[in-house]
C-alpha atoms as a PDB file:
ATOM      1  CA  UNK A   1      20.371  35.903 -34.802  1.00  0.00           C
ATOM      2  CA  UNK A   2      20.328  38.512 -32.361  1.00  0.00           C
ATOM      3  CA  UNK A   3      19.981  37.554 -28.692  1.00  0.00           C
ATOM      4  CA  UNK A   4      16.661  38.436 -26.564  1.00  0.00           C
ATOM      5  CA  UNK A   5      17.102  41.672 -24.282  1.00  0.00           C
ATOM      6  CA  UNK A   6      18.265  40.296 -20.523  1.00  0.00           C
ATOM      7  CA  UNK A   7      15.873  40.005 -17.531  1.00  0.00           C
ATOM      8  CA  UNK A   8      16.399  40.803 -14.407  1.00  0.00           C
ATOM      9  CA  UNK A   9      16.391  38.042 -11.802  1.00  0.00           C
ATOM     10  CA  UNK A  10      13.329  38.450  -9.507  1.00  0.00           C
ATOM     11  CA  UNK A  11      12.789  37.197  -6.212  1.00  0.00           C
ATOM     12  CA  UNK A  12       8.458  37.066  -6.726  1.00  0.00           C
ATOM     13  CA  UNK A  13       6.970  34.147  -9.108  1.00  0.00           C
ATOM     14  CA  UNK A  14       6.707  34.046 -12.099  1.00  0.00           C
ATOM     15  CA  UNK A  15       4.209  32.940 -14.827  1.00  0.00           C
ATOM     16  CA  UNK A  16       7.245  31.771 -17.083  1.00  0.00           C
ATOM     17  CA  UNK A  17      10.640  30.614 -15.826  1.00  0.00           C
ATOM     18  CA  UNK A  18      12.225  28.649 -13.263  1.00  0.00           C
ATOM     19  CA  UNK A  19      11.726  28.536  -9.489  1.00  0.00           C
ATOM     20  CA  UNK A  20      14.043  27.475  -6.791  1.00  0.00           C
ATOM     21  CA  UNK A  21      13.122  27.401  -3.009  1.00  0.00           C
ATOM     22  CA  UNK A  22      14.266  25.692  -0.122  1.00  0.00           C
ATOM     23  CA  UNK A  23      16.957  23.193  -2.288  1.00  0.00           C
ATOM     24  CA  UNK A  24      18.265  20.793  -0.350  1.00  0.00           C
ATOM     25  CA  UNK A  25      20.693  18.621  -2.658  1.00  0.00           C
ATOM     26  CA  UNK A  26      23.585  16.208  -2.037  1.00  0.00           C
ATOM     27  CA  UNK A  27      25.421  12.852  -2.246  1.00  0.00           C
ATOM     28  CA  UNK A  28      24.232  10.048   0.471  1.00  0.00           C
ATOM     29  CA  UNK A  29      25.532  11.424   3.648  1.00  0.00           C
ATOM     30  CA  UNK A  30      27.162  14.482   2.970  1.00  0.00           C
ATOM     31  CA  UNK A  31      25.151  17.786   2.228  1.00  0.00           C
ATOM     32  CA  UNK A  32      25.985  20.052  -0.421  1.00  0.00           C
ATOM     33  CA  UNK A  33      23.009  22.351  -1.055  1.00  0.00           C
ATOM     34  CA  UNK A  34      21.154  23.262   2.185  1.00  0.00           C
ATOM     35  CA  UNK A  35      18.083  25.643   1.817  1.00  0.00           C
ATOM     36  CA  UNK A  36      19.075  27.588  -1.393  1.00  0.00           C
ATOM     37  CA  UNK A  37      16.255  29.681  -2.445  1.00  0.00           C
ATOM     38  CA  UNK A  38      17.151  31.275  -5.980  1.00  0.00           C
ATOM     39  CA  UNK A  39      15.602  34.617  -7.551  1.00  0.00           C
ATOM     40  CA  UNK A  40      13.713  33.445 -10.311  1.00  0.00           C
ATOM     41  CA  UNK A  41      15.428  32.974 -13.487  1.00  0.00           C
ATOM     42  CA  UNK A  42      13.477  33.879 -16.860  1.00  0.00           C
ATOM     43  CA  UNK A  43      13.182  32.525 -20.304  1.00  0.00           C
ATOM     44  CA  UNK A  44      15.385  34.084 -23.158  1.00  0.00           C
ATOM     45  CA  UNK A  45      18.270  34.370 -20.430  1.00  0.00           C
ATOM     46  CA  UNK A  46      21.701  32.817 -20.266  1.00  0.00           C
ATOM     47  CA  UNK A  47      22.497  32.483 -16.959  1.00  0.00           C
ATOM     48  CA  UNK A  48      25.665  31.581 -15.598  1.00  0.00           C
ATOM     49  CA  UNK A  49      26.782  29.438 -12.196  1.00  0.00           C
ATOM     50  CA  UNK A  50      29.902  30.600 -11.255  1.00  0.00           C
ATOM     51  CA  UNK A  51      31.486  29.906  -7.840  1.00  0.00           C
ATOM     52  CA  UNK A  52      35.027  28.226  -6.611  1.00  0.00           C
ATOM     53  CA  UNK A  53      35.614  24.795  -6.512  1.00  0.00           C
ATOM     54  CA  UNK A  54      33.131  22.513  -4.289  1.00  0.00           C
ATOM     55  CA  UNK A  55      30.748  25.320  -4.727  1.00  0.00           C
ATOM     56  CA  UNK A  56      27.995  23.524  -5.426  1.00  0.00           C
ATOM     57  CA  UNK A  57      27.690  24.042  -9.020  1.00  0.00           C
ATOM     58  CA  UNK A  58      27.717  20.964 -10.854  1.00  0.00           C
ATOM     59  CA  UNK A  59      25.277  19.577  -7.940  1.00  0.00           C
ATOM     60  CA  UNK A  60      22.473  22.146  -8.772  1.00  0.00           C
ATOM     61  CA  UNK A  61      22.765  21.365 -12.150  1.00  0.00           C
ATOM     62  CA  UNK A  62      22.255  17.934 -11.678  1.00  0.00           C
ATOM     63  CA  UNK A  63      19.483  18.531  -9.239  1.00  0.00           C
ATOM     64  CA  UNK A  64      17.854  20.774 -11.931  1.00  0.00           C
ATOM     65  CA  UNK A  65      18.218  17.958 -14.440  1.00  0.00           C
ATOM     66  CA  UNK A  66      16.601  15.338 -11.927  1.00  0.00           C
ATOM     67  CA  UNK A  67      20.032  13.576 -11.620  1.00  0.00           C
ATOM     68  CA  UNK A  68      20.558  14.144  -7.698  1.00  0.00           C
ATOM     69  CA  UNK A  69      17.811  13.725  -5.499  1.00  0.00           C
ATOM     70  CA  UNK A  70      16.583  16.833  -3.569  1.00  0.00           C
ATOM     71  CA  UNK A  71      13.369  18.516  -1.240  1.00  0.00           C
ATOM     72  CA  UNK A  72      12.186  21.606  -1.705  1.00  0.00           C
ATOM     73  CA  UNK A  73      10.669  23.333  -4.647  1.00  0.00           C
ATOM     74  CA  UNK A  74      11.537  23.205  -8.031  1.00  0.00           C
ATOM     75  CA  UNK A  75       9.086  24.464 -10.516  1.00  0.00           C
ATOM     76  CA  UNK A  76       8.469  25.367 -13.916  1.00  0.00           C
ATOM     77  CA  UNK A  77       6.540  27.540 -15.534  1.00  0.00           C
ATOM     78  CA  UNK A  78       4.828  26.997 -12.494  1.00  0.00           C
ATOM     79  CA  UNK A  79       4.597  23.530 -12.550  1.00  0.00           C
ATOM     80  CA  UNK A  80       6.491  21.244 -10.029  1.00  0.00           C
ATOM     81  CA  UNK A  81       9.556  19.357 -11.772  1.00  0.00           C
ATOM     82  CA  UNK A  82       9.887  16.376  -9.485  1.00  0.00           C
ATOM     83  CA  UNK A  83       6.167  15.623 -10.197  1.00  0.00           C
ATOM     84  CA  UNK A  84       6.624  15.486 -13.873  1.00  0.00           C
ATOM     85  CA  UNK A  85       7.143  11.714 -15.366  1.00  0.00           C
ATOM     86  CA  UNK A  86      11.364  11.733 -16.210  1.00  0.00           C
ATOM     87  CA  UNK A  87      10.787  11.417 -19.943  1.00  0.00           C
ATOM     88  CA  UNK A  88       8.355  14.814 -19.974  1.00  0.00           C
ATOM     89  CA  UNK A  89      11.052  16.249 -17.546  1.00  0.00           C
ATOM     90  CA  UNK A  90      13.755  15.113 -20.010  1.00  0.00           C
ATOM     91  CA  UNK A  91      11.686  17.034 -22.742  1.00  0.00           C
ATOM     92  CA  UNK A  92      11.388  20.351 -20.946  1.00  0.00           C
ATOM     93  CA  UNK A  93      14.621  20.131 -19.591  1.00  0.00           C
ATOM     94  CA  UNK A  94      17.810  19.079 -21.298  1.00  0.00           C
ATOM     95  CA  UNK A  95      21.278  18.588 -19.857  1.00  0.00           C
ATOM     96  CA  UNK A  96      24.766  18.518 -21.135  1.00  0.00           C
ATOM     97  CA  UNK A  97      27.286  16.998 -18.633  1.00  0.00           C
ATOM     98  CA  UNK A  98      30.869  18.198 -18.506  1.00  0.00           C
ATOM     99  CA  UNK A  99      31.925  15.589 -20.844  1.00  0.00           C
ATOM    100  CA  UNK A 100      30.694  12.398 -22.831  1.00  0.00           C
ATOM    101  CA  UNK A 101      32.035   9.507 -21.906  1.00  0.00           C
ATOM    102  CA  UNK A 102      34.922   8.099 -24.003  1.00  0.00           C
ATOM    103  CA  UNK A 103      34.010   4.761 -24.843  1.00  0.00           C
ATOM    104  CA  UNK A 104      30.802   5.888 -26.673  1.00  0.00           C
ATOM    105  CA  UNK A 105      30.732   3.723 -30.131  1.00  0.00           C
ATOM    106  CA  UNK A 106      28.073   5.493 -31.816  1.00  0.00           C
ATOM    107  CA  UNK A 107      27.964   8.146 -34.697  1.00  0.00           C
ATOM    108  CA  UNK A 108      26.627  11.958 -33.556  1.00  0.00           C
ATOM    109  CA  UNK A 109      23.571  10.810 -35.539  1.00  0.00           C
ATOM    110  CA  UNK A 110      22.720   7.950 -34.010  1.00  0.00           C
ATOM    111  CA  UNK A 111      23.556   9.655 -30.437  1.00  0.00           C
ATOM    112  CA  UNK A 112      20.805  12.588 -30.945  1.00  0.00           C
ATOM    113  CA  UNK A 113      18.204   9.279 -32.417  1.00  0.00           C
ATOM    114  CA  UNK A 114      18.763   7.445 -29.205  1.00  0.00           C
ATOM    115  CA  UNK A 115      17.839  10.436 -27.036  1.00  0.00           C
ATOM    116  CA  UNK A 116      14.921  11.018 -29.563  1.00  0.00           C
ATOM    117  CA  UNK A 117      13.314   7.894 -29.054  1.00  0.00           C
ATOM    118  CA  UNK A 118      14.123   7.523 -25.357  1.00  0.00           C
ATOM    119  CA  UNK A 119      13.510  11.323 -23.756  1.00  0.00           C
ATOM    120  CA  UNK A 120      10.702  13.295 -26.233  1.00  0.00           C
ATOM    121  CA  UNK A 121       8.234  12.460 -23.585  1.00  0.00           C
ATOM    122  CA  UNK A 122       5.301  13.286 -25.729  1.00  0.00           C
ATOM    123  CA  UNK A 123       3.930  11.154 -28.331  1.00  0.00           C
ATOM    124  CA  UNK A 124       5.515   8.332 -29.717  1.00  0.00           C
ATOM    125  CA  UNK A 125       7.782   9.694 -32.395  1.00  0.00           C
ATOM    126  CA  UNK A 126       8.547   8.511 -35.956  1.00  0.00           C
ATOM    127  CA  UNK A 127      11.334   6.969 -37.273  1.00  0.00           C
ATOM    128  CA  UNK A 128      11.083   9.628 -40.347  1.00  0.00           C
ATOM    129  CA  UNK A 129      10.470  12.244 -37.514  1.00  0.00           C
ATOM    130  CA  UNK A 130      13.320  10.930 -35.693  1.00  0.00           C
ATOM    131  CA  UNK A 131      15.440  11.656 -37.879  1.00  0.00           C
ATOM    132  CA  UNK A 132      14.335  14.924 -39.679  1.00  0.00           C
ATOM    133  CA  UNK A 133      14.292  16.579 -35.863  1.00  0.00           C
ATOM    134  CA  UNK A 134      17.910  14.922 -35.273  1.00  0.00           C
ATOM    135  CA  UNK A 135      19.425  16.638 -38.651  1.00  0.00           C
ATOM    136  CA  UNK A 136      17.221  19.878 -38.444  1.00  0.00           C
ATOM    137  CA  UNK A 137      19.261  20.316 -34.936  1.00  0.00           C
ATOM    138  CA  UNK A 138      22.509  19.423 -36.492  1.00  0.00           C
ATOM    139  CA  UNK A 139      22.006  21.821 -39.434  1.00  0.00           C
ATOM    140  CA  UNK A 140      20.659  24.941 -36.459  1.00  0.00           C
ATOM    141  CA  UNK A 141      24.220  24.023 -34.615  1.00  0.00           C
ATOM    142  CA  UNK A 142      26.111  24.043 -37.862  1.00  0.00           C
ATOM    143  CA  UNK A 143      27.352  20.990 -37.167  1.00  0.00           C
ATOM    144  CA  UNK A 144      25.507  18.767 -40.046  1.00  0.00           C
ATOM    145  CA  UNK A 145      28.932  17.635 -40.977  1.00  0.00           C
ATOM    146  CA  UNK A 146      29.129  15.411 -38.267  1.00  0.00           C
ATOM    147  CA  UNK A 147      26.588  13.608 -38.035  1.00  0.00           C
ATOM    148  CA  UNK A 148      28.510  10.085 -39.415  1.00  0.00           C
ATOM    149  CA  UNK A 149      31.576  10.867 -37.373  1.00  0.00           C
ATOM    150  CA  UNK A 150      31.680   8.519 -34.692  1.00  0.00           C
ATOM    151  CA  UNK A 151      31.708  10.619 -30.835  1.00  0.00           C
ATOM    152  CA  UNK A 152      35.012   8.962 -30.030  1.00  0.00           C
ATOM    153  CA  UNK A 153      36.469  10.372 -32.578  1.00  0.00           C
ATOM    154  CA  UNK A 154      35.670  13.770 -32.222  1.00  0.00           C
ATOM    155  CA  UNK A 155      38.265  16.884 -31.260  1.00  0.00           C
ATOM    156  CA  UNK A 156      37.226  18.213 -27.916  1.00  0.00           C
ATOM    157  CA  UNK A 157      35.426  21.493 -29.544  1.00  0.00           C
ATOM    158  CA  UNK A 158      33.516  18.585 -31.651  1.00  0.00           C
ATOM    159  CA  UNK A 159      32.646  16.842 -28.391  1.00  0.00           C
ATOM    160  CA  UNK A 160      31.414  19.942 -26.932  1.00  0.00           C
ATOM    161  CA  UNK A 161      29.085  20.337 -29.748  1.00  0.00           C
ATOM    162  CA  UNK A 162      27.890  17.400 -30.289  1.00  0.00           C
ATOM    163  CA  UNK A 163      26.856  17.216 -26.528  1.00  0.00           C
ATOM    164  CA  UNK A 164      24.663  20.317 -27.250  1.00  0.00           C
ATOM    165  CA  UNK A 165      22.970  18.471 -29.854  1.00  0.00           C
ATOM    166  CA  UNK A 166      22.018  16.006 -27.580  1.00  0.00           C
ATOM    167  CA  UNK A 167      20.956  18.248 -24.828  1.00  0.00           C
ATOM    168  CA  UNK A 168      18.948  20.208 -27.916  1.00  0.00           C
ATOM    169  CA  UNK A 169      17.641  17.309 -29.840  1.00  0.00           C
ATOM    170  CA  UNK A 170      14.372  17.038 -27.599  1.00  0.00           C
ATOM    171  CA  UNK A 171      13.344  21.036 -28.017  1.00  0.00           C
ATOM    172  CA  UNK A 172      13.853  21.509 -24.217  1.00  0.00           C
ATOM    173  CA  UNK A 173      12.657  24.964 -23.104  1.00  0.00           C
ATOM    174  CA  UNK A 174      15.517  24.922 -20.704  1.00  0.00           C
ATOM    175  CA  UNK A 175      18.948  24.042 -21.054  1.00  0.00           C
ATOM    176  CA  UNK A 176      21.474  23.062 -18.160  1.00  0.00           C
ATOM    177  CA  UNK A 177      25.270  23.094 -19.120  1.00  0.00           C
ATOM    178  CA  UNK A 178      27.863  22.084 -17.098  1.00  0.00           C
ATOM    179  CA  UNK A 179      31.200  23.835 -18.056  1.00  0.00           C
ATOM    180  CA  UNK A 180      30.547  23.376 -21.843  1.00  0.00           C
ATOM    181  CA  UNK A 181      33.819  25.854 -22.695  1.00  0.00           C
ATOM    182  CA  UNK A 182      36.170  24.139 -20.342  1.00  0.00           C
ATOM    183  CA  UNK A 183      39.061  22.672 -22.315  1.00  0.00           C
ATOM    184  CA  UNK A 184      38.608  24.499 -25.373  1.00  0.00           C
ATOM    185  CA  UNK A 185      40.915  27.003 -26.756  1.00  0.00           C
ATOM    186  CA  UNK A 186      39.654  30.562 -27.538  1.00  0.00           C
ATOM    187  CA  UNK A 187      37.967  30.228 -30.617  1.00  0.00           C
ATOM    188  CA  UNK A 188      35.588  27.470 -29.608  1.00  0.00           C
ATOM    189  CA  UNK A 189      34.632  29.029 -26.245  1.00  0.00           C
ATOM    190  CA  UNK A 190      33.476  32.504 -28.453  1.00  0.00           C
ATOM    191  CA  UNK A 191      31.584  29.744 -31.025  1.00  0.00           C
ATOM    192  CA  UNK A 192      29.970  27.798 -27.869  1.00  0.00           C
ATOM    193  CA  UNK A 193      29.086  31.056 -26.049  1.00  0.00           C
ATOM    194  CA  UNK A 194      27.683  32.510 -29.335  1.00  0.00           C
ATOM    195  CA  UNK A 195      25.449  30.074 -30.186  1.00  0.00           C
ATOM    196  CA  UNK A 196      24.212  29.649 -26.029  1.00  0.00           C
ATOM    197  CA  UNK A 197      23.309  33.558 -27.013  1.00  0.00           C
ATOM    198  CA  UNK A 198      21.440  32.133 -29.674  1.00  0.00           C
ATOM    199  CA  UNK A 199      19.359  29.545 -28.561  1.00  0.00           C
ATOM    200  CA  UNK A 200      18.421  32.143 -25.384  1.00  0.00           C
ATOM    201  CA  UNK A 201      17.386  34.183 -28.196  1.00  0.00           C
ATOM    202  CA  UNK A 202      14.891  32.266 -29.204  1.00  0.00           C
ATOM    203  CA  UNK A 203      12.986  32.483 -25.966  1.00  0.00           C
ATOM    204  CA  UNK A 204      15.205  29.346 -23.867  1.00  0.00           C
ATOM    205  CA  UNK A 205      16.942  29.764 -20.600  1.00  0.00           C
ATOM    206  CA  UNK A 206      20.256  29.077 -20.412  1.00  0.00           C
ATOM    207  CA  UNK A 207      21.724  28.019 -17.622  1.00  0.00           C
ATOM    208  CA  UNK A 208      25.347  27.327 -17.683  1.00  0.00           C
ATOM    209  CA  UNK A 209      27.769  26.566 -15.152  1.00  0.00           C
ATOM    210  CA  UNK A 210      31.304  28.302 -15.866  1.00  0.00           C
ATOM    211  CA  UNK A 211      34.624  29.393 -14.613  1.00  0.00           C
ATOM    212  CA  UNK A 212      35.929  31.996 -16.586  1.00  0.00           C
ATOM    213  CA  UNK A 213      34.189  34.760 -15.081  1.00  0.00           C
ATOM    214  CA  UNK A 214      35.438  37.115 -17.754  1.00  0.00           C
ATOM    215  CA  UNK A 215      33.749  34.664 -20.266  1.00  0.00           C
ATOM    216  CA  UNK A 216      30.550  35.101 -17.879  1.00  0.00           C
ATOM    217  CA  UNK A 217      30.556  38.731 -17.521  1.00  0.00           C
ATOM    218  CA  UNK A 218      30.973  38.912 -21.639  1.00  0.00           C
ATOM    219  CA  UNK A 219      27.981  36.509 -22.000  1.00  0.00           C
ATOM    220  CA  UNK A 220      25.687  36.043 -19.408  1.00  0.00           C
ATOM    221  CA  UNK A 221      22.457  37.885 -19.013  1.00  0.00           C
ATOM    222  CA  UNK A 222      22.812  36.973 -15.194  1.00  0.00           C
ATOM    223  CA  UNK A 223      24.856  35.317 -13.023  1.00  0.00           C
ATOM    224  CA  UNK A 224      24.088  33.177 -10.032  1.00  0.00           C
ATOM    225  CA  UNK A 225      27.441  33.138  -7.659  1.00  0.00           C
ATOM    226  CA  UNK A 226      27.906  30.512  -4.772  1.00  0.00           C
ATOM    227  CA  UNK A 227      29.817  29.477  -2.212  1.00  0.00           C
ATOM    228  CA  UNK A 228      29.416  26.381  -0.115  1.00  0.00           C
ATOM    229  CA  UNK A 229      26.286  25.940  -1.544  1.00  0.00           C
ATOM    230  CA  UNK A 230      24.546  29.069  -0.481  1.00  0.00           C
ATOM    231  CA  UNK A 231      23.747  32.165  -2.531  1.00  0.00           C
ATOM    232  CA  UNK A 232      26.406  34.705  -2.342  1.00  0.00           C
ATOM    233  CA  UNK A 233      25.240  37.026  -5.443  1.00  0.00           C
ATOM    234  CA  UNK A 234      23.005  37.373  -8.311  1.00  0.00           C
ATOM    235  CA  UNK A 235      21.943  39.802 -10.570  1.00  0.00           C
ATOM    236  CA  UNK A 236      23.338  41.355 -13.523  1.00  0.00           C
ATOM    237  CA  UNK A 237      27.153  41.019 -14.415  1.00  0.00           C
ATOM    238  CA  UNK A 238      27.714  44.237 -13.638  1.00  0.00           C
ATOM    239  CA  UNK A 239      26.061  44.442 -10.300  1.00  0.00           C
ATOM    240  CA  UNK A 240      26.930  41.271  -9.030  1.00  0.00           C
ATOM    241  CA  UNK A 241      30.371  40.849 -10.000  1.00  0.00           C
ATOM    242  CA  UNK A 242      31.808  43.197  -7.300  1.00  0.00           C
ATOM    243  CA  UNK A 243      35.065  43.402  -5.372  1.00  0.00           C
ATOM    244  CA  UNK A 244      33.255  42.775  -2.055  1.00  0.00           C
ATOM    245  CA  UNK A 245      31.211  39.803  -3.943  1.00  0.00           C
ATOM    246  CA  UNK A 246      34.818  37.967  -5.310  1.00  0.00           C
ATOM    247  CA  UNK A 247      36.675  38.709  -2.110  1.00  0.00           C
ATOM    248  CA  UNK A 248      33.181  36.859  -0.064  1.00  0.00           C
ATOM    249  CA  UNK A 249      33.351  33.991  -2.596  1.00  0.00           C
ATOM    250  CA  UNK A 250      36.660  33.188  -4.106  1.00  0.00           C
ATOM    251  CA  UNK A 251      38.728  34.893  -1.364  1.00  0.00           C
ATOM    252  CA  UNK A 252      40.696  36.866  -3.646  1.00  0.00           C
ATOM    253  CA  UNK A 253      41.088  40.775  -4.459  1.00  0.00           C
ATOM    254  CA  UNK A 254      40.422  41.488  -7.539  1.00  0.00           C
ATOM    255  CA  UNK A 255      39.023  44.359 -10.064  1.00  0.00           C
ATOM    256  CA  UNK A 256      36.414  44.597 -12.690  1.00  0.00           C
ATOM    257  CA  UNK A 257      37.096  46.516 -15.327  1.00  0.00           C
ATOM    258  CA  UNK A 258      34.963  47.433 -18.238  1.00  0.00           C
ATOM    259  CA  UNK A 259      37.059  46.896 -21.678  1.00  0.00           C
ATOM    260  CA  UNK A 260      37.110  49.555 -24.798  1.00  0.00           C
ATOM    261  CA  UNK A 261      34.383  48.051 -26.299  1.00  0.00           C
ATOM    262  CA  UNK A 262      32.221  48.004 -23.037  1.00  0.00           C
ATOM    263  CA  UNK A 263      32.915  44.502 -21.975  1.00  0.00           C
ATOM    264  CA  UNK A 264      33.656  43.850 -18.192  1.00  0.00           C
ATOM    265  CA  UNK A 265      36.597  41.976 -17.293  1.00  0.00           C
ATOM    266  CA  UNK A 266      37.924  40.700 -13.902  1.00  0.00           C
ATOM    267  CA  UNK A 267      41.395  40.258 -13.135  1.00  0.00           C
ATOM    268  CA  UNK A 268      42.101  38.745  -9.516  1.00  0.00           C
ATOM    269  CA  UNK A 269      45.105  40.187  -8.588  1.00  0.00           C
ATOM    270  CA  UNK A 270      45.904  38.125  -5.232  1.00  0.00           C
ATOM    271  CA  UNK A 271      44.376  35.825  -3.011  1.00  0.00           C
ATOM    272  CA  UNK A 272      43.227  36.656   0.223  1.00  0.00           C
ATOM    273  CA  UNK A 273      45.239  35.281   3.474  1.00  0.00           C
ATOM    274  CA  UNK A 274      42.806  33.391   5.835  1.00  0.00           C
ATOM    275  CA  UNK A 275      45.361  33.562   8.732  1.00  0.00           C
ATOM    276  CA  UNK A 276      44.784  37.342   9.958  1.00  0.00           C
ATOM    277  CA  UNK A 277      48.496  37.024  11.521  1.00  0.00           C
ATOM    278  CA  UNK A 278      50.104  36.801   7.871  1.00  0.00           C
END
């Protein structure tokens, strides 16, 4: 399936999409996200977070997904997210963490039934519907084969999967994914990417926190870039994935490069010495 043509990130609302103003996000006492306003990012998109470590990636995600509590506005399709009852928010919004927990005795099948029952918030569904919805989204993620394997037993490209599934079960219109290629080796990070292409191309937004900016600037419609939990960048790969923007952010020089077959490719070349002296 061919993926959706990209939109531009926009800093006006929108009838359709998501819209970030004012965040405020963090754990207890300590602050992580302090007045981020966001463009607003549009359905049929994959958009990646990128950022360095303590960034504040992981923490918008979870603030998206109504994990962390926040202030400021979050909307969708221009209605207000932290108004919405957490099962109808669970519907419209599904999140895969960074990884399932290991102790998990339950088959891939029975994982995406649980979530069926517990998060469609809509009507009550059927067993029979249950069920028909859980394999349909197997079958879509060409994973059917696994739906008796039990999660613990999965390889970590299997895990990775199967979390989609779960995140997908419910028919969210967005998706929030929290470094779903980390760990895997080449071939699973093209099939995970590749089928995030996919499911933006059937009108979703795909939001998807990463580290491989490389793997981003392949991928991503957009990417969002952070540091400290303030907006550095966004845009398009190729407009916001500067020298100036990765020096600013990651303190590092580096160069983007655009590949034979018209991929861009960043390659940081050293870091950047904080001491002036040195």
């Amino acid at each position: 399936m061919s993926a959706m043509p990209s939109h531009a990130l926009q800093d006006v609302a929108a009838p359709g999409g998501l819209r970030v103003r004012g965040l405020r996000a963090g754990y207890r006492r300590k602050p992580v996200i302090d007045g981020l306003d966001l463009p607003d990012l549009r359905p049929g998109s994959v958009v990646a977070l990128l950022g360095p470590n303590g960034a504040g990636k992981s923490t918008l995600l979870k603030t998206l997904a109504g994990i962390v509590p926040c202030t400021g506005e979050i909307s969708l399709d221009g209605l207000p997210l932290a108004a919405m009852p957490p099962a109808e928010r669970a519907a419209r919004v599904g999140y895969m963490p960074q990884r399932l927990p290991d102790d998990l005795d339950m088959t891939v099948l029975d994982s995406l039934l649980s979530i069926l029952r517990l998060r469609t918030g809509r009507a009550p569904i059927t067993s029979d519907a249950a069920m028909a919805r859980a394999m349909d989204t197997l079958d879509h993620l060409g994973i059917a084969a696994l739906a008796m394997s039990p999660l613990h037993g999965l390889s970590g490209g299997q895990r990775q999967m199967a979390s989609l599934a779960q995140a997908l079960a419910p028919d969210p219109g967005v998706l929030l994914l929290d470094e779903p290629t980390s760990a895997l080796d080449l071939r699973h990070q093209v099939t995970v990417m590749r089928t995030l292409r996919a499911l933006a191309g059937e009108g979703r937004l795909v939001i998807v926190v990463l580290h491989d900016l490389s793997l981003a600037a392949r991928w991503a419609d957009e990417v969002v870039v952070l540091k400290a939990g303030v907006l550095c960048a966004a845009g398009t790969p190729l407009s916001a994935l500067t020298p100036e923007t990765l020096a600013r952010a990651y303190g590092v020089r580096a160069r983007v490069e655009t590949c034979a077959r018209g991929y861009l490719s960043v390659h940081a070349d050293e870091a950047i010495d904080a001491d002036p002296s040195h």
